[in-house]
Each structure stands twice: as C-alpha cells, then as structure tokens.
Protein backbone atom coordinates (compact mmCIF):
# COMPACT_ATOMS: atom_id res chain seq x y z
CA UNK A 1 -128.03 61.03 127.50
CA UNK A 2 -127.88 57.39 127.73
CA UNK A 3 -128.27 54.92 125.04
CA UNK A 4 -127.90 50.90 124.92
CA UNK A 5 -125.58 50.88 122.48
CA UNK A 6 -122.74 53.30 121.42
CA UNK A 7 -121.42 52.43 118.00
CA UNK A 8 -117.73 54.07 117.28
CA UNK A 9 -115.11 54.51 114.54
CA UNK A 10 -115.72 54.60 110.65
CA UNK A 11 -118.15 57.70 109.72
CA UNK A 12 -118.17 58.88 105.83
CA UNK A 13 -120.16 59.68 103.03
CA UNK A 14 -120.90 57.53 100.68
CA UNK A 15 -121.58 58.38 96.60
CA UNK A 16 -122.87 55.91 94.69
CA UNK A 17 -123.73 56.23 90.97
CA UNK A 18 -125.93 54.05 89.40
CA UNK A 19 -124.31 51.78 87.33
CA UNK A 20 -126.53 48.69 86.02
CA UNK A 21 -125.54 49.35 82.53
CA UNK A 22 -121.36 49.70 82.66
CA UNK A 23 -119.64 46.12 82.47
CA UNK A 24 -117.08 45.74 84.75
CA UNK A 25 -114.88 44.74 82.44
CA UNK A 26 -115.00 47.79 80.40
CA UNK A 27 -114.30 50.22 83.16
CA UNK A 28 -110.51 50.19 83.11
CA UNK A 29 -110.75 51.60 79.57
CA UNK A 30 -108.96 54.65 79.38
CA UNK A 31 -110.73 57.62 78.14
CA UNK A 32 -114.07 56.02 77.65
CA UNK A 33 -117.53 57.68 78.70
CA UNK A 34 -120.10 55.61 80.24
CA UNK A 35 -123.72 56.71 80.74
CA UNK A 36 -124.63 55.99 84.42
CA UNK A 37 -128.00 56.69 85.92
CA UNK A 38 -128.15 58.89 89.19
CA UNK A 39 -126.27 58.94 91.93
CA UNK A 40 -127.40 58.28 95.94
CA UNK A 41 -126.00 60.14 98.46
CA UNK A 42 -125.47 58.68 101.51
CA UNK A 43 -123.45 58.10 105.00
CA UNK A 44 -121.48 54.80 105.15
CA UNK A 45 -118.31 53.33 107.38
CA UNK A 46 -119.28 51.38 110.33
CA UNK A 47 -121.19 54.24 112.34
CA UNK A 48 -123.05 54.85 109.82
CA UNK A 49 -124.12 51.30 108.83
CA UNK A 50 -124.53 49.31 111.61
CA UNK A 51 -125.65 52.62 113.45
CA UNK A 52 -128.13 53.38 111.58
CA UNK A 53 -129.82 49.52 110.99
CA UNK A 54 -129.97 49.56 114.77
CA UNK A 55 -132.13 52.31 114.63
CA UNK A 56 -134.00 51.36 111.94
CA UNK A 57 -134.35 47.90 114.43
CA UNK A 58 -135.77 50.06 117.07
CA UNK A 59 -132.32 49.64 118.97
CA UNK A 60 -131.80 53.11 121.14
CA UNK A 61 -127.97 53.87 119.86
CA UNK A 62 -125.47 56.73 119.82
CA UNK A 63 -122.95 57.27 117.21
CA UNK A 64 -119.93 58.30 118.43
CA UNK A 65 -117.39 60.13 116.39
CA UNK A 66 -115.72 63.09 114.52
CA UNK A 67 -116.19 64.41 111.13
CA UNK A 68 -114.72 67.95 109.50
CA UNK A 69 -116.36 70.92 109.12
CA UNK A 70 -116.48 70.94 105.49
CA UNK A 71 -119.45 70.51 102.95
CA UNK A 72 -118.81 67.26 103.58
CA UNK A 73 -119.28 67.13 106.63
CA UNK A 74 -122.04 69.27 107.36
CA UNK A 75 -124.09 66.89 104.47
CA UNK A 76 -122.88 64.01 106.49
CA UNK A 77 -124.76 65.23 109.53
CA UNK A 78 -127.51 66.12 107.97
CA UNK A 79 -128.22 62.78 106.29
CA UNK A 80 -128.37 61.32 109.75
CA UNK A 81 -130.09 64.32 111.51
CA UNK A 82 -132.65 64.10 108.88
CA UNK A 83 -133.65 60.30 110.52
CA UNK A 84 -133.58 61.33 113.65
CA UNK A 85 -131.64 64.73 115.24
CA UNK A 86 -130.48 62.98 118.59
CA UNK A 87 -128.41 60.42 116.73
CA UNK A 88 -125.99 63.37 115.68
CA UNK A 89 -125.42 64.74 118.88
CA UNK A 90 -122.45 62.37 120.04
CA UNK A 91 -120.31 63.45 116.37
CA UNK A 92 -118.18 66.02 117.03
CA UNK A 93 -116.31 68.72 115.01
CA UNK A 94 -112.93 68.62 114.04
CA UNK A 95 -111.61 71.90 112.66
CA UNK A 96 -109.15 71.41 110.86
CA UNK A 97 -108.93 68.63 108.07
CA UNK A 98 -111.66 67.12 105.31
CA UNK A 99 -114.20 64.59 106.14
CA UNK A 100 -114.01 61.17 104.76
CA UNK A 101 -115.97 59.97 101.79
CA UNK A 102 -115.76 57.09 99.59
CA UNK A 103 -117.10 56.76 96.05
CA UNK A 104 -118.72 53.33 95.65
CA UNK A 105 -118.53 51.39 92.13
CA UNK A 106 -120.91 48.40 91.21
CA UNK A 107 -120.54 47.75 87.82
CA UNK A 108 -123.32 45.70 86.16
CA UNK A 109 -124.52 44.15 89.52
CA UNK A 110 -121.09 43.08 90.93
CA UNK A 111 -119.50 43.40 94.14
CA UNK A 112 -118.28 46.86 95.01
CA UNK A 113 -114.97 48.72 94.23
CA UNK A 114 -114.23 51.46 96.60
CA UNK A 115 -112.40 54.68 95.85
CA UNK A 116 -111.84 56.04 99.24
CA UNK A 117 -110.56 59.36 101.35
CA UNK A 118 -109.47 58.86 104.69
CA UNK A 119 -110.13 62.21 106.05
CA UNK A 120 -110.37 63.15 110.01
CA UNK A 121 -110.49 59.35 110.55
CA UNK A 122 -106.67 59.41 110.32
CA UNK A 123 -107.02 61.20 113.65
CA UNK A 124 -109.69 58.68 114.86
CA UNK A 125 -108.69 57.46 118.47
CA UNK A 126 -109.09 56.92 122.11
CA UNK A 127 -109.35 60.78 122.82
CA UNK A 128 -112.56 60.54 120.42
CA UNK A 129 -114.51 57.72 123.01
CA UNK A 130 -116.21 59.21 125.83
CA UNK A 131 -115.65 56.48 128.19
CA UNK A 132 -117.69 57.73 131.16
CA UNK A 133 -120.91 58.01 128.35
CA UNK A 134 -119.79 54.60 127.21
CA UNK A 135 -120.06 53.07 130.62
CA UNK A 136 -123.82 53.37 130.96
CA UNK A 137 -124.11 51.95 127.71
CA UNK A 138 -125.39 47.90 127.22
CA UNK A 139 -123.00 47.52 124.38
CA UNK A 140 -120.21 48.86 122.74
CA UNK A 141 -119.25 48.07 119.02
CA UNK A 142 -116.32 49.90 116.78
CA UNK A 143 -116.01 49.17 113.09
CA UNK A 144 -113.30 49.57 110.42
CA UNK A 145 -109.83 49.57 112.77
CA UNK A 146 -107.45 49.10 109.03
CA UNK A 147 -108.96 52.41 107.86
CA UNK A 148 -108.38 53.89 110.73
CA UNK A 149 -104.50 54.06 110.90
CA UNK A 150 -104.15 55.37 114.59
CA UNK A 151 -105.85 52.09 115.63
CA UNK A 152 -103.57 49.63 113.94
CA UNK A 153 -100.19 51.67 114.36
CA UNK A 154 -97.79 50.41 116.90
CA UNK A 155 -99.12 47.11 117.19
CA UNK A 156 -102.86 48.13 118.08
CA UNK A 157 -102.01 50.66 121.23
CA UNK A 158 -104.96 52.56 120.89
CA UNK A 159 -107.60 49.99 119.88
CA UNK A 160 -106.09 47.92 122.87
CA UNK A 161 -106.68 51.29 125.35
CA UNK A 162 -110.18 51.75 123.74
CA UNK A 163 -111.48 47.95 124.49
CA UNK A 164 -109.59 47.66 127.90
CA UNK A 165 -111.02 50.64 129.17
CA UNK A 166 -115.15 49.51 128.24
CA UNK A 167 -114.23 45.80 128.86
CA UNK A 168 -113.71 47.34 132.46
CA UNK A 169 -116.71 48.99 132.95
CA UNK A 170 -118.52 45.86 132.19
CA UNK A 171 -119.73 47.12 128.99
CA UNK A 172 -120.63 44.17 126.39
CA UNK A 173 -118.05 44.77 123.61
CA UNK A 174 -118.10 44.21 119.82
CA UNK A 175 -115.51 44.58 117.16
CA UNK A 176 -116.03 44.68 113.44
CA UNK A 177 -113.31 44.64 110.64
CA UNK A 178 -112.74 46.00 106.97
CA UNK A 179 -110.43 44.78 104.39
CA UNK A 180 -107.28 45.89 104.48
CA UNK A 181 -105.45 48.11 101.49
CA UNK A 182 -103.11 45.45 100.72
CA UNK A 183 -100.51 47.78 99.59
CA UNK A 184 -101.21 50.79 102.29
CA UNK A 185 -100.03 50.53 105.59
CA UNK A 186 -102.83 48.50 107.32
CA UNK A 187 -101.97 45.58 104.59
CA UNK A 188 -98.63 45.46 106.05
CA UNK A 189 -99.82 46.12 109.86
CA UNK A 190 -99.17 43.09 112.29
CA UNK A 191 -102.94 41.97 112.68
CA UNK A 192 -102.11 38.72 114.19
CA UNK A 193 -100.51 40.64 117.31
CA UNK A 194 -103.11 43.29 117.20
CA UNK A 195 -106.00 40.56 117.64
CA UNK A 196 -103.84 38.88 120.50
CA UNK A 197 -103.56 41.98 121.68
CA UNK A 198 -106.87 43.32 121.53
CA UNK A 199 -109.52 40.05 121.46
CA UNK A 200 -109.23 39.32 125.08
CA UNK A 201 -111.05 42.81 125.77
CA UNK A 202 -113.71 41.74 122.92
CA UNK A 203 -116.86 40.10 124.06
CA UNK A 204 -118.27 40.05 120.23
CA UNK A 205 -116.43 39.82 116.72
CA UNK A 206 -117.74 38.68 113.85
CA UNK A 207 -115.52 39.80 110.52
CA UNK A 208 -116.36 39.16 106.88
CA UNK A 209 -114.30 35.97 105.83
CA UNK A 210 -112.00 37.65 103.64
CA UNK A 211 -111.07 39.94 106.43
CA UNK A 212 -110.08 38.14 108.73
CA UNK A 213 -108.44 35.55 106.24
CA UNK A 214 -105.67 38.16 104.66
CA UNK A 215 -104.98 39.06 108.21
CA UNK A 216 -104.75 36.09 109.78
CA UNK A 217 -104.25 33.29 106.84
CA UNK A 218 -102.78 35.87 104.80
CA UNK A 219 -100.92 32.23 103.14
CA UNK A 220 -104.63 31.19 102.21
CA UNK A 221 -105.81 34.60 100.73
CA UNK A 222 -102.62 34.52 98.77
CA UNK A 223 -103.11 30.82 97.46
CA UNK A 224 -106.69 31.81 96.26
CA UNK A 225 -105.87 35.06 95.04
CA UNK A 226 -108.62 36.81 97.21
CA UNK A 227 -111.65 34.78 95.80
CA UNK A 228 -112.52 32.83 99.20
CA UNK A 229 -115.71 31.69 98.68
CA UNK A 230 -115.08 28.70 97.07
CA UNK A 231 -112.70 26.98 99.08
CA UNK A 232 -114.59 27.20 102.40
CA UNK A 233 -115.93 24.28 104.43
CA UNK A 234 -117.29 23.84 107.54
CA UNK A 235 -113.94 22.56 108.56
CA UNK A 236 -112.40 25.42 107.92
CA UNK A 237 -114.19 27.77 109.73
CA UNK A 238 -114.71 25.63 112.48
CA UNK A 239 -110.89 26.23 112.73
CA UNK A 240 -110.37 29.80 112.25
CA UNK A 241 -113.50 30.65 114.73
CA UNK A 242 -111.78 28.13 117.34
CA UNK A 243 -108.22 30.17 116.98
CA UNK A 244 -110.16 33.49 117.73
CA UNK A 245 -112.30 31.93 120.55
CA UNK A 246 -108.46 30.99 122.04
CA UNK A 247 -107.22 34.73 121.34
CA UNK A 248 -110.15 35.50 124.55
CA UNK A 249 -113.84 36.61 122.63
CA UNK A 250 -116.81 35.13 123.93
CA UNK A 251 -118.53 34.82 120.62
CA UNK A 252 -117.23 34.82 117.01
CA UNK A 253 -118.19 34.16 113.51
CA UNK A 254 -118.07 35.44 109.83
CA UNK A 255 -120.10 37.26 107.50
CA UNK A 256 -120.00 35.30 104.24
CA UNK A 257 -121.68 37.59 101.65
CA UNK A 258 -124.23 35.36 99.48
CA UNK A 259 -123.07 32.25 101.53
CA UNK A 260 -125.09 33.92 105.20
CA UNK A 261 -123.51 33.72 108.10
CA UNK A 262 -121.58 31.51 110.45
CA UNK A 263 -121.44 31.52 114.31
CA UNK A 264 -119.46 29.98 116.80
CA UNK A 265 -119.47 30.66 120.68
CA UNK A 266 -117.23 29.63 123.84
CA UNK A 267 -117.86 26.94 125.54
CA UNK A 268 -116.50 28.87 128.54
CA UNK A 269 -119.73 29.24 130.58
CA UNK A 270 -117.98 31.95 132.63
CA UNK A 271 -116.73 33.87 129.72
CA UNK A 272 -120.44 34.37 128.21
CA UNK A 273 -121.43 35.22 131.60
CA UNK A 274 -119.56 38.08 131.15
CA UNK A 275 -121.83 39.73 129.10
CA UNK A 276 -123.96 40.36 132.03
CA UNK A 277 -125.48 43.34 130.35
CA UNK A 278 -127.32 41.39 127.81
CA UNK A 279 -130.55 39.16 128.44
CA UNK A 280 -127.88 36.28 127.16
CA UNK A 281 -129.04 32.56 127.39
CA UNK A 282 -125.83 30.98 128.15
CA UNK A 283 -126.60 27.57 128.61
CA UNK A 284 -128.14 27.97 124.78
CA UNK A 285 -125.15 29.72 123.79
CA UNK A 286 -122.53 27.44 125.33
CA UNK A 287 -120.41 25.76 122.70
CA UNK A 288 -123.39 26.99 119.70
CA UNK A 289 -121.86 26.39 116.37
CA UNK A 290 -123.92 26.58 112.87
CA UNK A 291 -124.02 28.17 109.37
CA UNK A 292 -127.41 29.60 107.92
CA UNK A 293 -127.52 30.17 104.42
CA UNK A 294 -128.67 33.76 103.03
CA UNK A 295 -131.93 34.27 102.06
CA UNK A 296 -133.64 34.44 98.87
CA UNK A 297 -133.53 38.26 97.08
CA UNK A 298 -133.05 40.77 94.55
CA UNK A 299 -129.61 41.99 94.94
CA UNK A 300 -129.67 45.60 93.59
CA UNK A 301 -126.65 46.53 95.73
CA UNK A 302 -124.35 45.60 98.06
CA UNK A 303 -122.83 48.25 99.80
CA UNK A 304 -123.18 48.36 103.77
CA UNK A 305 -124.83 44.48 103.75
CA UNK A 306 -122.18 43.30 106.27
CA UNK A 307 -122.65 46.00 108.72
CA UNK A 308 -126.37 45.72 108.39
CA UNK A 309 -126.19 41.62 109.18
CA UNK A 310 -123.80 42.53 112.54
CA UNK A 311 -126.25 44.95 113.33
CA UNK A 312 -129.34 42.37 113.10
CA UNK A 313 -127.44 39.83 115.58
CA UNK A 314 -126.93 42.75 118.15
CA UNK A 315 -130.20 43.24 118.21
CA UNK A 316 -130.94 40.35 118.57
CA UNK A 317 -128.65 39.59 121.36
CA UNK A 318 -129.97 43.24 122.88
CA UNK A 319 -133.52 41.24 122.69
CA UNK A 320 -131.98 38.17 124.33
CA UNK A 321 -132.52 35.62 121.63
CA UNK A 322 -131.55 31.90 121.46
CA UNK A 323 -128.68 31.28 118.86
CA UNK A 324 -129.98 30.10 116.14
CA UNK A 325 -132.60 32.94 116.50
CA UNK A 326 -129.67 35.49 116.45
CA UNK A 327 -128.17 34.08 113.24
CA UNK A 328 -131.60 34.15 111.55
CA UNK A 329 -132.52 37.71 112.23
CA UNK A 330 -129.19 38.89 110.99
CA UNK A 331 -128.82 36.88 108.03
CA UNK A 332 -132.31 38.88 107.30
CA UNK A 333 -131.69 42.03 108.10
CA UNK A 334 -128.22 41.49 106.30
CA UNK A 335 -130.18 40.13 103.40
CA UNK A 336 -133.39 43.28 103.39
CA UNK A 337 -130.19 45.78 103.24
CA UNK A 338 -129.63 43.98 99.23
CA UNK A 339 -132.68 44.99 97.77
CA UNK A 340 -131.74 48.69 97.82
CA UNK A 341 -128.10 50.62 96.50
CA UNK A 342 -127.34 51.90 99.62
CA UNK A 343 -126.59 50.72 103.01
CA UNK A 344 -129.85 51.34 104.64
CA UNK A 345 -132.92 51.92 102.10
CA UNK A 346 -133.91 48.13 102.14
CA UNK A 347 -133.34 47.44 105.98
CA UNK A 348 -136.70 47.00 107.40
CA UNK A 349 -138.46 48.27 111.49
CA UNK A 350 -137.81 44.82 113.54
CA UNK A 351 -141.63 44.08 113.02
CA UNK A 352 -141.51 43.72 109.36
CA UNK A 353 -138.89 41.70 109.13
CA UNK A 354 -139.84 38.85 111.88
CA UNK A 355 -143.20 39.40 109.55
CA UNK A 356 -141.11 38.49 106.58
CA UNK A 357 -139.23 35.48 108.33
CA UNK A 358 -142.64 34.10 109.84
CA UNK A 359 -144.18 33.92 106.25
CA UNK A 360 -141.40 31.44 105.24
CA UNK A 361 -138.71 33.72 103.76
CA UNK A 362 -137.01 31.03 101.20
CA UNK A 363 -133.13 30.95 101.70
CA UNK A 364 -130.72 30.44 99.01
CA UNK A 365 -129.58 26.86 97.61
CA UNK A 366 -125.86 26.99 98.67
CA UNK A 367 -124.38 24.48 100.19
CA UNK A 368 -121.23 24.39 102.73
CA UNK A 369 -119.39 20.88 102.48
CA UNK A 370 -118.05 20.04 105.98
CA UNK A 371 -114.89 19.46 104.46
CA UNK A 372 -112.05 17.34 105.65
C-alpha cells in the first residue's frame, strides 16, 4: 500500500437534521418541539473531510485512524467503504470504548453548533501513526489536535513525537486546527507552547482565523467576544501569519469562512525547499502573500467547508501549482462543499471545478481593508 497522502486524527460521524425552518433564536426554548426535515448521515472530523475531498480531487490518500466497534462505528466505515473500500483499510479497531459522533445544528441557515462525543479519539496518538507507511507517503496532514486530548496534554508531547518523526523522513507535513471548548481542557491547554513546540516540524498550517486567534490572541478573541470577522485587516493577518512563519512552517495562512482565504509563505528559500516531495515552485512561492475572496454561492450548509478548502490547496500543491493558483482552487473547492448540508455532497472531481473557475466563477463583494 502506498498512497501520496496520509491524512490522520479526527474520524466521526456526523448527524445532521435538517433545519431551514427552526430560528436560532428559538432553540434554547425549553420544552418546545420543532418540526425539522430529515436528517443526513454522514462521516466528519478531519479524516473524514479533508480525506475524503482529496479523493473526490482525484488525490490517491489513506486515512489513518481508529474508531470503536460499535454501531457507530461499523456505519462509520461503511459510509467511507461505500466511496471507495481501500480508503478504509488504514482505520483500525479499537475494542473497547464508543466511536465519536457529533450532532450538527444549523438553525435557519446559520453557522453550525456542535454537540459532540469524544469517543476512541481520547485515545488518539502516536501509537495510532504507522510511521514506516507514512514515510513513503508525499504528504502528511493531521486535523483537530484540541479534540484530541492526548495531543494537547503535557504541553503537546505526542503531537510533537508525531510531526518530528514524518518531518524526518522527509515527508511534506500539514497541520490543521479546530476550535477549542473554551471551558474543557483544550480551552485551557498552553497552545502558544504547543505551536513553538510543534510548528518547526510543520511544513503546512493553515487554521480557521478564530482558531488560531483564541489560542494565540486569546486577548483579541476576548475583546470581540468571538465574532472575528469584522475586525480583520490585512494588517492583521499579515502579523499573525509572520509570528507563525517565525515559530518554523514553511507556509501558513487562514481559512476565513465567507471572507476566502489568506496565504502567506517564507521567504526562506531553503525552508520551502524542504518540501522536496512536492512539484513546489519556490521561487513563485518565496515571500507569496495575498487574500482571495470566496466565491459566489448558495450556502445550504456549512459543515466540513474548512477542511474541504485545506484539502483543495493540497491538491493543488500535490499538482505543483503557482500560488495564487493554489489559493484559487481551494477557495473553490472550499466554496462547492456550501451548496450541499454535509461535508462532501457539493465538492466536485478536479475537472469540474477548474471547468467552473474557467467559466468565470463570480466571487463575493467583500472587501479586506489593509488596515493600519
């Protein structure tokens, strides 16, 4: 078995009820019934999600993980066996324990609330990585360390052993990020150390803003009681990618929900060189910096649309695209994953969605002001 990328970590299902006609400001009435419409089943976390939109890219990946042996788990393999049987044969068993699963609310249209079950990925960890499978990989990518509490305990040990160990074999690496439970353990984890810890083994990380602002600007988050969007600029994430790009990854950025995508790379020549394993244009990459807005759709739902946009730009970089290239295709791919309620319906084969781009795919009208 070898594949060209091996995608790790987060593995659950996801339920999702339809729920176009409950207002989200109803919902926290107590003892009130609300007709919904039917529910999708569905595999989500990071494995799952950015797994399975590199398939759907044409991207040859393993997913690399363990679920329980529960209902739960048996429907979560056969979701993905159903797509295609080989991408289930790097998930292993666990005996004991329940799989994860996390119920997924979008009242009226909005953003998502999550009701979520750990599961066996409390146990997630180094001993779940097979390293010597890993090392004939192109790239390596793990999503969703602050739900995965063996990753972030004692300062980031075992994410630290996980990237050191494939940054050596001269694997291309790539770290994604979820939200922390502000009142749980990973909200009061030490992600500032973890990152210094753990970002000079990290070739590629690209968080949603509001991740990596409560971890890292926690101050910020605070200030703007969680609602981001409106107080970024240019400026500002010119500064925050810069402070990564010191902590030692070769190229960083932020997904930024209905505001696309921002990129920002090392001018370190040598670093980017690095990634050896990829056709990578360094010279292009060198010092790239830009924002693209997301394109013009139908939001129906927005569950898995991150994951889906990191998975376009490693395809991309798999395909050995210039920058700006790179931040197209996953701002697409990011914004086909919208037009359906779960986290892979709407993302579209490779082919249709350059076909969609070369028709002159309108983007939205937001703006970013540069800032001070």
């Amino acid at each position: 078995m070898t594949f060209d990328v091996i995608v790790a970590g987060h593995l659950c299902l996801d339920l999702l009820p339809e729920m176009h006609t409950v207002p989200l400001d109803k919902l926290a009435s107590p003892g009130k019934l609300f007709e919904v419409g039917p529910i999708t089943l569905a595999t989500g976390g990071a494995v799952s999600n950015t797994g399975l939109a590199l398939h759907r890219l044409g991207v040859n990946v393993g997913l690399m993980t363990s679920i329980g042996a529960d209902f739960i788990g048996q429907a979560i393999r056969g979701v993905i066996a159903a797509r295609d049987p080989r991408l289930t044969e790097l998930i292993g068993t666990r005996d004991s324990g329940y799989s994860s699963y996390t119920v997924v609310l979008s009242p009226g249209g909005q953003d998502r609330i999550f009701l979520h079950a750990t599961g066996t990925n409390a146990d997630f960890s180094s001993a779940d990585i097979d390293f010597d499978l890993v090392a004939q990989a192109k790239l390596f990518h793990l999503g969703y360390p602050p739900i995965l509490p063996r990753l972030y305990e004692d300062d980031g040990d075992e994410l630290v052993t996980i990237y050191r160990r494939v940054h050596q074999s001269g694997v291309v690496t790539s770290l994604d990020m979820s939200l922390p439970d502000a009142t749980g353990g990973a909200g009061t984890a030490d992600w500032w150390t973890i990152l210094r810890r753990t970002l000079p083994f990290v070739d590629i990380f690209v968080p949603s803003i509001e991740e990596i602002i409560f971890m890292l600007r926690r101050d910020d988050y605070a200030a703007w009681g969680g609602r981001v969007m409106p107080h970024l600029t240019r400026a500002y994430l010119r500064g925050l990618a810069e402070d990564l790009l010191a902590l030692g990854c070769a190229i960083t950025g932020f997904k930024l929900g209905p505001l696309g995508m921002y990129l920002h790379a090392t001018p370190d020549r040598d670093r980017l060189a690095r990634l050896v394993r990829l056709p990578l244009p360094v010279e292009a990459w060198a010092r790239f910096e830009a924002w693209h807005p997301a394109f013009s759709v139908a939001v129906v739902g927005t569950t898995g649309a991150g994951d889906s946009c990191y998975g376009g730009l490693l395809a991309a970089l798999l395909r050995g695209d210039l920058p700006h290239d790179a931040l197209r295709l996953a701002c697409a791919v990011g914004a086909c994953n919208v037009e359906a309620a779960d986290a892979l319906s709407g993302v579209r084969s490779l082919t249709e969605t350059l076909a969609r781009l070369e028709a002159g795919w309108p983007t939205r009208h937001d703006t970013l002001p540069e800032g001070p």
